[in-house]
N, C-alpha and C. Protein backbone atom coordinates (compact mmCIF):
# COMPACT_ATOMS: atom_id res chain seq x y z
N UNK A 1 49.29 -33.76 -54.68
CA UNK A 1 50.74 -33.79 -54.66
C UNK A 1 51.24 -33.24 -53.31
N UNK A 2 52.37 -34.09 -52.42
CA UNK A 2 53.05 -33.51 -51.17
C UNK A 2 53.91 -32.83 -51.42
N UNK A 3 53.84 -31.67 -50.86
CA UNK A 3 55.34 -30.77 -51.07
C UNK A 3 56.34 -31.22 -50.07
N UNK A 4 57.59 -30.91 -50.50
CA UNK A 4 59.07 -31.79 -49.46
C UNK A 4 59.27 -30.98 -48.19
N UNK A 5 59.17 -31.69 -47.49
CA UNK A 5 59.58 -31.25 -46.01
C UNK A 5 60.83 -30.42 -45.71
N UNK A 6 61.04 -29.90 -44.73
CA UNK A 6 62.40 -29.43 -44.36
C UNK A 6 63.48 -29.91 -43.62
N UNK A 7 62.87 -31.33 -43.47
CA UNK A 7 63.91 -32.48 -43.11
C UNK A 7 63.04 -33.63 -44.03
N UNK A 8 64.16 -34.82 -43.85
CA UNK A 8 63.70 -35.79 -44.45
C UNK A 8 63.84 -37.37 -43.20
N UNK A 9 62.78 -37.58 -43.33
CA UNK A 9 62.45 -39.15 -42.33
C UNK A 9 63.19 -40.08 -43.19
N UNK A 10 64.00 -40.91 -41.82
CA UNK A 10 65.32 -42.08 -42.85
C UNK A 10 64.78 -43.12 -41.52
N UNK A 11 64.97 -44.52 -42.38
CA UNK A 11 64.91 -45.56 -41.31
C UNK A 11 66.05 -45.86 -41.39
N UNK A 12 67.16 -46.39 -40.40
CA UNK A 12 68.24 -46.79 -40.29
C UNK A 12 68.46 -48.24 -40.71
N UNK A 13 69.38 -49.45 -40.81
CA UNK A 13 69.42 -50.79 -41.08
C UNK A 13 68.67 -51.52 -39.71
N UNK A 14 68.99 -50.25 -38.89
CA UNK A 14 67.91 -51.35 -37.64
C UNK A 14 66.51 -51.33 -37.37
N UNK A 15 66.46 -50.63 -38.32
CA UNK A 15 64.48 -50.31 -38.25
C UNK A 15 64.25 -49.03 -37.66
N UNK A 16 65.10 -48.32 -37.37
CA UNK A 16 64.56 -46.88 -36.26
C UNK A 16 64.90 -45.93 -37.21
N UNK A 17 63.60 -45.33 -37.38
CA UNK A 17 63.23 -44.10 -37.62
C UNK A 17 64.06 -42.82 -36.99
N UNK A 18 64.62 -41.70 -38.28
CA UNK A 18 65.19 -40.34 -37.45
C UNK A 18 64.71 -39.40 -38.68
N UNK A 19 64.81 -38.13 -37.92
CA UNK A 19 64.17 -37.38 -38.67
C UNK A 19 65.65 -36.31 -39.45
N UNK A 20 66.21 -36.24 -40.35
CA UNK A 20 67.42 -36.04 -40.78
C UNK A 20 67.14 -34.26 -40.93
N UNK A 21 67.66 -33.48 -40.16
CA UNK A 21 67.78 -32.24 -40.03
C UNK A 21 68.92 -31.38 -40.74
N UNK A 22 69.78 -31.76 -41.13
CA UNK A 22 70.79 -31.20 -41.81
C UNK A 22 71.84 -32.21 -42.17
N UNK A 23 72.86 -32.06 -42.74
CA UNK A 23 73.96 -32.77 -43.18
C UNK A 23 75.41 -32.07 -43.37
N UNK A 24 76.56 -32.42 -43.05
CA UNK A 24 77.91 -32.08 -43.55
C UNK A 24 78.44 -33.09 -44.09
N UNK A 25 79.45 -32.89 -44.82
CA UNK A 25 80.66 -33.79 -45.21
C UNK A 25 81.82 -32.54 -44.71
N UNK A 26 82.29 -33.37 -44.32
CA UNK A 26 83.59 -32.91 -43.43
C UNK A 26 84.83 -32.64 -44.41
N UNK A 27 85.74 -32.44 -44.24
CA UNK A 27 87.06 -31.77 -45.50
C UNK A 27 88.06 -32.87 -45.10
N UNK A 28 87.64 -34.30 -44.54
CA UNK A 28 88.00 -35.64 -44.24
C UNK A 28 86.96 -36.64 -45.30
N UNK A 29 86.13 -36.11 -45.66
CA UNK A 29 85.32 -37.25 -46.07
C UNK A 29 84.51 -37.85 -45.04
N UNK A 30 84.36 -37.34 -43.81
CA UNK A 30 83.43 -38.04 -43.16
C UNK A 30 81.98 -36.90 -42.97
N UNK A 31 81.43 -38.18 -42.99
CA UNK A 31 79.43 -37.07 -43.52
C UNK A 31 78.83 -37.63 -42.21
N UNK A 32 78.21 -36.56 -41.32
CA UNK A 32 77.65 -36.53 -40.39
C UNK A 32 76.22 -36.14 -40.50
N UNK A 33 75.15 -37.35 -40.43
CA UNK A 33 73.51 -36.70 -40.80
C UNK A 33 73.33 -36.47 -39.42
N UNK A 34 72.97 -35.16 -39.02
CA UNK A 34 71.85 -34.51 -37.62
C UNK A 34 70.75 -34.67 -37.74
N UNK A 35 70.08 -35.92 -36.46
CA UNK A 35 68.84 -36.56 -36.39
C UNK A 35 68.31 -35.66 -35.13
N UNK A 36 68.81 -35.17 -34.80
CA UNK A 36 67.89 -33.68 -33.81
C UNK A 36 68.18 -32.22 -34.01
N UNK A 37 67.41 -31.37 -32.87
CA UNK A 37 67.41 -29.81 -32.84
C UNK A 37 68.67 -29.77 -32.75
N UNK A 38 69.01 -28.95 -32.70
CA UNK A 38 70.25 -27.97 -32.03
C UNK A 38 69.79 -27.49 -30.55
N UNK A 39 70.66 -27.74 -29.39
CA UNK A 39 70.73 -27.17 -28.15
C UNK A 39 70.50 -25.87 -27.74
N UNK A 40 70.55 -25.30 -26.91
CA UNK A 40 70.69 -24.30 -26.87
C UNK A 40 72.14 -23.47 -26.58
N UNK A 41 72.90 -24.87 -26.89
CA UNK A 41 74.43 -24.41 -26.67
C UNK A 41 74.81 -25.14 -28.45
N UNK A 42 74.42 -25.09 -29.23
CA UNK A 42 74.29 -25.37 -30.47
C UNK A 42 75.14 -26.81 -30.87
N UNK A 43 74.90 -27.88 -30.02
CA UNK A 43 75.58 -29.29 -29.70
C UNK A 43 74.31 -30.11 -30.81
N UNK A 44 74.43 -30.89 -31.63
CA UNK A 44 73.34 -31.55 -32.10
C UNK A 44 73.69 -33.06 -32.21
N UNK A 45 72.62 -33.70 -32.60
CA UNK A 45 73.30 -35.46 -32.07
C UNK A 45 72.60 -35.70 -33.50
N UNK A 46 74.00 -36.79 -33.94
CA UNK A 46 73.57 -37.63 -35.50
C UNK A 46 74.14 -38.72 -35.65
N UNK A 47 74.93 -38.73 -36.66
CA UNK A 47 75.33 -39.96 -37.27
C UNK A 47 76.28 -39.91 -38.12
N UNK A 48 77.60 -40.14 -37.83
CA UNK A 48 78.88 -39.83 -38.34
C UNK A 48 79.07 -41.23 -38.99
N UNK A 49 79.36 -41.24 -40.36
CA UNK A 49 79.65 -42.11 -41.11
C UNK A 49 80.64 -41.48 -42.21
N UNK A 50 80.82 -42.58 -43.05
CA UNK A 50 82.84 -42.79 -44.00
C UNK A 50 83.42 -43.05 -43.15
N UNK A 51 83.27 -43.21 -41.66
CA UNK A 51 84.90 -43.15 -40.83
C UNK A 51 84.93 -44.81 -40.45
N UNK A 52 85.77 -45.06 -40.03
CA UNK A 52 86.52 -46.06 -39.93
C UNK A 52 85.29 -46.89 -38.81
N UNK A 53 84.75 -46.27 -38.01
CA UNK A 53 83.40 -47.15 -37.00
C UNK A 53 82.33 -46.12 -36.72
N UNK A 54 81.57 -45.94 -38.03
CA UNK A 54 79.99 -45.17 -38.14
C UNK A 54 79.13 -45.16 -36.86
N UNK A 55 79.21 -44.27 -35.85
CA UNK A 55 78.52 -44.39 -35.00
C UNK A 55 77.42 -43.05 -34.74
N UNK A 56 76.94 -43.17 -34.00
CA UNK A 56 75.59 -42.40 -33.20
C UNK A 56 76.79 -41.30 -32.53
N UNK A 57 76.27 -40.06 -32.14
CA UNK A 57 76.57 -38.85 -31.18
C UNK A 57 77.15 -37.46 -31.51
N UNK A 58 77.67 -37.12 -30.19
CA UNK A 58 76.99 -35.31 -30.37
C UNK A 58 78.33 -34.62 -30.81
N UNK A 59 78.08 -33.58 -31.58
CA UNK A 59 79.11 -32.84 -32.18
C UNK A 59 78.53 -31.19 -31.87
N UNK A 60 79.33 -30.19 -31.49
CA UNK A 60 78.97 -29.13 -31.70
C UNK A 60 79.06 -28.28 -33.15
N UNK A 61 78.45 -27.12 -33.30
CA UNK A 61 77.78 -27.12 -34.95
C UNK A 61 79.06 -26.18 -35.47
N UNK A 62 79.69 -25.28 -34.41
CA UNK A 62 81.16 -24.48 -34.39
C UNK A 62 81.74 -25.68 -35.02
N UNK A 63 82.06 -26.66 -34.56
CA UNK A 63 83.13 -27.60 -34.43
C UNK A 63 83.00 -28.68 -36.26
N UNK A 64 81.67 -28.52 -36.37
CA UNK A 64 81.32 -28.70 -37.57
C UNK A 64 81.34 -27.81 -39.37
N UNK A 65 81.19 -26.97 -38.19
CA UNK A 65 81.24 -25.45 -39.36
C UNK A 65 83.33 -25.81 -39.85
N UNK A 66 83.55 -25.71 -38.64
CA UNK A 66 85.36 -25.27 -39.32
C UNK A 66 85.71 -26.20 -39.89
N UNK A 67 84.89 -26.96 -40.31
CA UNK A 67 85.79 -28.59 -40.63
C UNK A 67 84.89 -29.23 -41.89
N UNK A 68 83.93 -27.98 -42.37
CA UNK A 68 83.15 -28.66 -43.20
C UNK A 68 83.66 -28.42 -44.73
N UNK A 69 83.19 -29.35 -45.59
CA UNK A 69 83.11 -29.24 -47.00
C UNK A 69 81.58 -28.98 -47.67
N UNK A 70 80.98 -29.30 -46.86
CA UNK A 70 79.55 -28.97 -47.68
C UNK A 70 78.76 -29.39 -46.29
N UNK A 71 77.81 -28.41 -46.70
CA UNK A 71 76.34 -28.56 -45.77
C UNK A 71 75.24 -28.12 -46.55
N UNK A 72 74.47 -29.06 -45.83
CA UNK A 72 73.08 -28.66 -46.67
C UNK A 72 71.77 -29.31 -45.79
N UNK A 73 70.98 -28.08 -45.67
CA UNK A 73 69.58 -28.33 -45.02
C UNK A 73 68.46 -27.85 -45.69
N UNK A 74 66.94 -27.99 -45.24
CA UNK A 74 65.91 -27.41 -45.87
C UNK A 74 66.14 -28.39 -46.87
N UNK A 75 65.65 -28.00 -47.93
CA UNK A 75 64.92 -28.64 -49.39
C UNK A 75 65.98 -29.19 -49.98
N UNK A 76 67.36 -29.25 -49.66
CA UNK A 76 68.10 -29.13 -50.15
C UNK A 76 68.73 -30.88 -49.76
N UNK A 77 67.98 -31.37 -48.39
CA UNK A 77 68.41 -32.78 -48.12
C UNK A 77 67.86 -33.82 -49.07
N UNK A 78 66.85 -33.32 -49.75
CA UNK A 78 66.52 -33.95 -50.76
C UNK A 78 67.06 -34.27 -52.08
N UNK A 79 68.86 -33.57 -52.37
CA UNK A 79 69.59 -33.75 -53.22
C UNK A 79 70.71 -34.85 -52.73
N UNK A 80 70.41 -35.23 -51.82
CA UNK A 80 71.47 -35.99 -51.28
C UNK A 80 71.02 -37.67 -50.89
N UNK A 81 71.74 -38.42 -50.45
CA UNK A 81 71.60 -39.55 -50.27
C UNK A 81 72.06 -39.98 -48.82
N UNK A 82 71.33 -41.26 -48.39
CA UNK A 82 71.03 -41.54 -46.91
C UNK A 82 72.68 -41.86 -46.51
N UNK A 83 72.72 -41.95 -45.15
CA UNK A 83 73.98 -43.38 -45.06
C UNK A 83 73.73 -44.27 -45.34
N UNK A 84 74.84 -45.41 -45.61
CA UNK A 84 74.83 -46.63 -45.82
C UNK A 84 74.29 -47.49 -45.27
N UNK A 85 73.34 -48.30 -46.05
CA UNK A 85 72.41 -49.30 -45.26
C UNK A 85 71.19 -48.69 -44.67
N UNK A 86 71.12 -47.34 -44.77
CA UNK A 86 69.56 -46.80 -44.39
C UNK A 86 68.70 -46.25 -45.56
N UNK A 87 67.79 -45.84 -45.59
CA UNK A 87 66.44 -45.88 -46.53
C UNK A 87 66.10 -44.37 -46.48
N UNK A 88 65.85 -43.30 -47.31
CA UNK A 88 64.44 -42.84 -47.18
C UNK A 88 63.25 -43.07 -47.08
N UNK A 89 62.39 -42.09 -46.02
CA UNK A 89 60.64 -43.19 -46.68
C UNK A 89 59.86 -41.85 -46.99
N UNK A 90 60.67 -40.99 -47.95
CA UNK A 90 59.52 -40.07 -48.53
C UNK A 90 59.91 -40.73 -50.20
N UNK A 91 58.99 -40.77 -50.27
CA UNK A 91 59.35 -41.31 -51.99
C UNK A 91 60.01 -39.47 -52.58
N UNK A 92 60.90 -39.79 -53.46
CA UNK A 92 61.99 -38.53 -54.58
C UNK A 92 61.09 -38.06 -54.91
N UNK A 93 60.08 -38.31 -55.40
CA UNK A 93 59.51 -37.31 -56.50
C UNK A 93 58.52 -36.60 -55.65
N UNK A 94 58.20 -36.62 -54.30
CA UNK A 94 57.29 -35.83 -53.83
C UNK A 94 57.75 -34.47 -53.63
């Protein structure tokens, strides 16, 4: 049996692989998955989707914090679901 990672690997609708590091939903309804580290100026790059044109790029994590409704990382991305049109590829039950 595999125990769950502390991120979770998502393929996108275009075939590319990211490694999903944390998540918000915003107090807008828009959910931003972070597909990298954090900077050392705490800037991280993801994937902002619900909004009106779902795109790729960088948000700082301040700027995320004041504006959030929920976050969740660690073991915890595993209660949640991908964006639209992308996949997990750890199978749930691992």
């Amino acid at each position: 049996m595999t125990t769950k990672s502390l991120t979770r690997l998502a393929k996108d609708k275009w075939g590319n692989t990211h490694e999903v590091h944390a998540h918000w939903i915003l107090k807008n309804n828009w959910e931003f998955y972070q597909i990298e580290p954090a900077d050392e100026f705490g800037v991280v790059f993801g994937y902002m989707t619900n909004c009106d044109y779902p795109e790729f790029g960088s948000q700082h994590t301040a700027e995320l914090n004041d504006n959030k409704a929920s976050y969740c990382k660690g073991f915890t991305l595993w209660d949640i679901a991908p964006p639209i049109g992308w996949e997990w590829l750890e199978k749930e039950d691992e």
